[in-house]
Protein backbone atom coordinates (compact mmCIF):
# COMPACT_ATOMS: atom_id res chain seq x y z
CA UNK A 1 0.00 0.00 0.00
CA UNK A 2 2.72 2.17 0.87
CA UNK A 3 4.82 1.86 -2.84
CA UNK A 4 1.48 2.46 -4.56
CA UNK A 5 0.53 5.81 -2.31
CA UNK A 6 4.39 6.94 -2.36
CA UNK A 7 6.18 5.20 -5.69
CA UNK A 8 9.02 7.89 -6.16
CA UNK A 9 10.76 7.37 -2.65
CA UNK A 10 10.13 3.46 -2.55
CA UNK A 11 11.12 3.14 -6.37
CA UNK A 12 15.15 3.58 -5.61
CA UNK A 13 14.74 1.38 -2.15
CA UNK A 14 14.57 -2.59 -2.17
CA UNK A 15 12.78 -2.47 0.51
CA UNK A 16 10.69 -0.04 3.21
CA UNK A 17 12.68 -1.01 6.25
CA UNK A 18 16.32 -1.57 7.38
CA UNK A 19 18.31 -3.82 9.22
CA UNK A 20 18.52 -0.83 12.11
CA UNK A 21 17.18 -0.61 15.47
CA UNK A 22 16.25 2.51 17.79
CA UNK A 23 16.99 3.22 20.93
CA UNK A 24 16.01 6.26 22.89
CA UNK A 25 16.03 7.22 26.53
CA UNK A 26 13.37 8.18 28.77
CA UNK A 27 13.09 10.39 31.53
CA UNK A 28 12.02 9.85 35.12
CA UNK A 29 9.26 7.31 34.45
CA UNK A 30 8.96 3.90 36.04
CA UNK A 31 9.68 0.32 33.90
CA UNK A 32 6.12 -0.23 34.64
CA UNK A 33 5.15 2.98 32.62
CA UNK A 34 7.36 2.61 29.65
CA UNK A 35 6.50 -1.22 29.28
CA UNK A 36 2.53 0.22 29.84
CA UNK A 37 2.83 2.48 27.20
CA UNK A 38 4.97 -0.01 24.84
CA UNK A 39 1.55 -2.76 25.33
CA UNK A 40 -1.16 0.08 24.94
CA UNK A 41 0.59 2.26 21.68
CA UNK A 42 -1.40 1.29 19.13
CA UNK A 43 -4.66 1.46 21.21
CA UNK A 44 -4.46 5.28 21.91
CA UNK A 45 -5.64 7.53 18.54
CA UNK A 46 -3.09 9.43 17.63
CA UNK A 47 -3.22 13.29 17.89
CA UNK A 48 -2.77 15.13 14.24
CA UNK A 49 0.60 16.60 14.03
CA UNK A 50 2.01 13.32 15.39
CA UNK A 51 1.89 14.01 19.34
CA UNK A 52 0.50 11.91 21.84
């Protein structure tokens, strides 16, 4: 769905995704909380503008 909505930059790439990771940090927030939030992402609606 992606190459057909977006051809030009998926038409020089092989593929959509690397062989990368991420890693971030986080502030002063519990395991409990990040691991909470990691398990309940894609059940919030996301904001426009991309915020949470």
């Amino acid at each position: 769905m992606l190459r057909e909505e977006f051809p030009h930059p998926t038409s020089r790439l092989p593929t959509l995704w690397s062989a990368s990771y991420f890693a971030a940090s986080v502030g002063a927030v519990s395991a409990d909380t990040v691991q909470r939030h990691i398990d309940t992402q894609w059940q919030r609606p996301r904001k426009k503008g991309g915020e949470q």
